[in-house]
C-alpha atoms as a PDB file:
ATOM      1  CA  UNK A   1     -10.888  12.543  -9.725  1.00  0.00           C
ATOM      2  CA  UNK A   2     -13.253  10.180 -10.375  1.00  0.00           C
ATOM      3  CA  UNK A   3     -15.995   7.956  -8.059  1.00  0.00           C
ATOM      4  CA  UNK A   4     -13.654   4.960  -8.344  1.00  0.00           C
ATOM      5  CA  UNK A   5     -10.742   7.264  -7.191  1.00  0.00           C
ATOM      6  CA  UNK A   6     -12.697   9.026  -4.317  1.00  0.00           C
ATOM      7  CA  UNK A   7     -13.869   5.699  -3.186  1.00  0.00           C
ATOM      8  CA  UNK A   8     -10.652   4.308  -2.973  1.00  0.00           C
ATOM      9  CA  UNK A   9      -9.216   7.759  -1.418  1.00  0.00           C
ATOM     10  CA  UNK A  10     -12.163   7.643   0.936  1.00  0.00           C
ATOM     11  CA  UNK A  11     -11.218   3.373   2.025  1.00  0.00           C
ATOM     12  CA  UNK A  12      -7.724   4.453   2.390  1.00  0.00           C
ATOM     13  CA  UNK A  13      -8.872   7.017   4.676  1.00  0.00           C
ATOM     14  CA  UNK A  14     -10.892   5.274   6.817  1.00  0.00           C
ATOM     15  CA  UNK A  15      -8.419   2.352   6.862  1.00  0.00           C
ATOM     16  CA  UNK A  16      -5.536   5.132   8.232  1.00  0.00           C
ATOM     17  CA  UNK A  17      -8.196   6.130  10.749  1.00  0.00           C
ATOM     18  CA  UNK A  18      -8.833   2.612  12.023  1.00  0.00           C
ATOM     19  CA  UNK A  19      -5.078   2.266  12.688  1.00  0.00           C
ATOM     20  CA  UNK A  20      -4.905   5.793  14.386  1.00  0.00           C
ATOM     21  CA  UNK A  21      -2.283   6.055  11.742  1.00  0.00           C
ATOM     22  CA  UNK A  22      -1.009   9.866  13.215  1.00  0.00           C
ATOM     23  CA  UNK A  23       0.161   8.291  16.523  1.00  0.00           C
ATOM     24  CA  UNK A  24       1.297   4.429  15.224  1.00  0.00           C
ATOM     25  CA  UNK A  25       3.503   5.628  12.373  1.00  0.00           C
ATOM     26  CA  UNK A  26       6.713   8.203  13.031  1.00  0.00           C
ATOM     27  CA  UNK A  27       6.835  10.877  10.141  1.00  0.00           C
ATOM     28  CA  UNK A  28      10.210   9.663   8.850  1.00  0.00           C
ATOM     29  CA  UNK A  29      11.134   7.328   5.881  1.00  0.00           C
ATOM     30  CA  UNK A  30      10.949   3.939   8.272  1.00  0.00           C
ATOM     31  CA  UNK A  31       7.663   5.062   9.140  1.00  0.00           C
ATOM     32  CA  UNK A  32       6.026   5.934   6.185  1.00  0.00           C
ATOM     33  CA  UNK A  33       7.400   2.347   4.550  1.00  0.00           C
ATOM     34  CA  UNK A  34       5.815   0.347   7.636  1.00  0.00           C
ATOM     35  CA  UNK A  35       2.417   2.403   7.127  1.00  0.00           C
ATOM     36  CA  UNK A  36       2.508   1.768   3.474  1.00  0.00           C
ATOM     37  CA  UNK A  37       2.867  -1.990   4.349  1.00  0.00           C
ATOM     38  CA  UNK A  38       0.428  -2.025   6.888  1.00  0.00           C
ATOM     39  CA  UNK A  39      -2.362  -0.331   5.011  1.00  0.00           C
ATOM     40  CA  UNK A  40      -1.404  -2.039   1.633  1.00  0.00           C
ATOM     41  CA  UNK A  41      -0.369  -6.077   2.682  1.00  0.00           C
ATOM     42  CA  UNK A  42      -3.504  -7.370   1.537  1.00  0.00           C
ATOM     43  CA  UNK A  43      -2.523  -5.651  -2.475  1.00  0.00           C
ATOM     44  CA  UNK A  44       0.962  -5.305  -2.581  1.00  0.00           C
ATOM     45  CA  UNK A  45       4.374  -6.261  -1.218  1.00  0.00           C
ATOM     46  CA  UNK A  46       7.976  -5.948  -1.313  1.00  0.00           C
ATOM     47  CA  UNK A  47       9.782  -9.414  -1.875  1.00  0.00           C
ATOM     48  CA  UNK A  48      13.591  -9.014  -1.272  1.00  0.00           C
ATOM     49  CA  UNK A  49      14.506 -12.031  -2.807  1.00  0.00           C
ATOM     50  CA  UNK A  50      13.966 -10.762  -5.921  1.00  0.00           C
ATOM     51  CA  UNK A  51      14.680  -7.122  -5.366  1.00  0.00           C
ATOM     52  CA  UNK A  52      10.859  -6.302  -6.509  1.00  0.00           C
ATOM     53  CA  UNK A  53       7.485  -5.530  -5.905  1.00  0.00           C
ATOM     54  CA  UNK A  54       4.416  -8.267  -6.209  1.00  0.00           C
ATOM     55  CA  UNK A  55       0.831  -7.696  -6.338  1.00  0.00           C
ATOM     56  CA  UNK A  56      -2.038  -9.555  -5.493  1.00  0.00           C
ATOM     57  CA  UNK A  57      -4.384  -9.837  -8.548  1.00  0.00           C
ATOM     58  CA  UNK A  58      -7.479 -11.867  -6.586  1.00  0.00           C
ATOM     59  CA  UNK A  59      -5.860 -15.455  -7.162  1.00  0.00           C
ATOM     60  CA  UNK A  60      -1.985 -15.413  -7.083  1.00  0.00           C
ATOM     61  CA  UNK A  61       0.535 -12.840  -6.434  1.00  0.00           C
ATOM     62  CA  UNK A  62       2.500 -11.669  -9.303  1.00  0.00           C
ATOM     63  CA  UNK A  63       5.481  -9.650  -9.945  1.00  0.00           C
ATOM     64  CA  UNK A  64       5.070  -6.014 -10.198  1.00  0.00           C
ATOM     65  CA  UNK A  65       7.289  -4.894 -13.154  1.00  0.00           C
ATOM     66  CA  UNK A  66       9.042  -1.880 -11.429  1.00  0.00           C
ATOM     67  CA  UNK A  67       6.943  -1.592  -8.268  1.00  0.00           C
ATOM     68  CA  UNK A  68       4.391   0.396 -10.996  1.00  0.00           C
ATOM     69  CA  UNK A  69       1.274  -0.810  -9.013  1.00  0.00           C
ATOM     70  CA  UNK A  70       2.590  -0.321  -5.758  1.00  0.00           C
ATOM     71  CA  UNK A  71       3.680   3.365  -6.526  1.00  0.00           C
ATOM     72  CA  UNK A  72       0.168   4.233  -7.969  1.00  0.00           C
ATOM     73  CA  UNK A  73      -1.019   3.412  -4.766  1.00  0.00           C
ATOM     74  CA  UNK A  74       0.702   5.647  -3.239  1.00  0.00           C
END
């Protein structure tokens, strides 16, 4: 990994921590999808209308061809 990557890694962190992420979020499929949403609304979100992911790119959001953003955040 890089600085960028243990930055983010180390903002993600911190940003599970805040939420107290352990005792919020049940370790199941449901649970993992509402922490991913919760920790990631500002970036990226699902929009069922068109079956796909969108991103936020600092002005607009924008479809996510194939949710690939939204899975490399993962």
């Amino acid at each position: 990994m890089n600085e960028n990557d243990n930055k983010y890694v180390n903002e993600v962190l911190k940003k599970l921590n805040e939420l107290n992420a352990v005792e919020r979020f049940p370790m199941n499929d449901r649970g993992s999808a509402d922490l991913f949403a919760t920790v990631f609304m500002d970036v990226s979100r699902y929009n069922p209308t068109k079956k796909d992911w969108m991103y936020y790119d600092g002005t607009r959001w924008v479809a996510d061809q194939e949710g690939m953003r939204a899975k490399k955040k993962c």
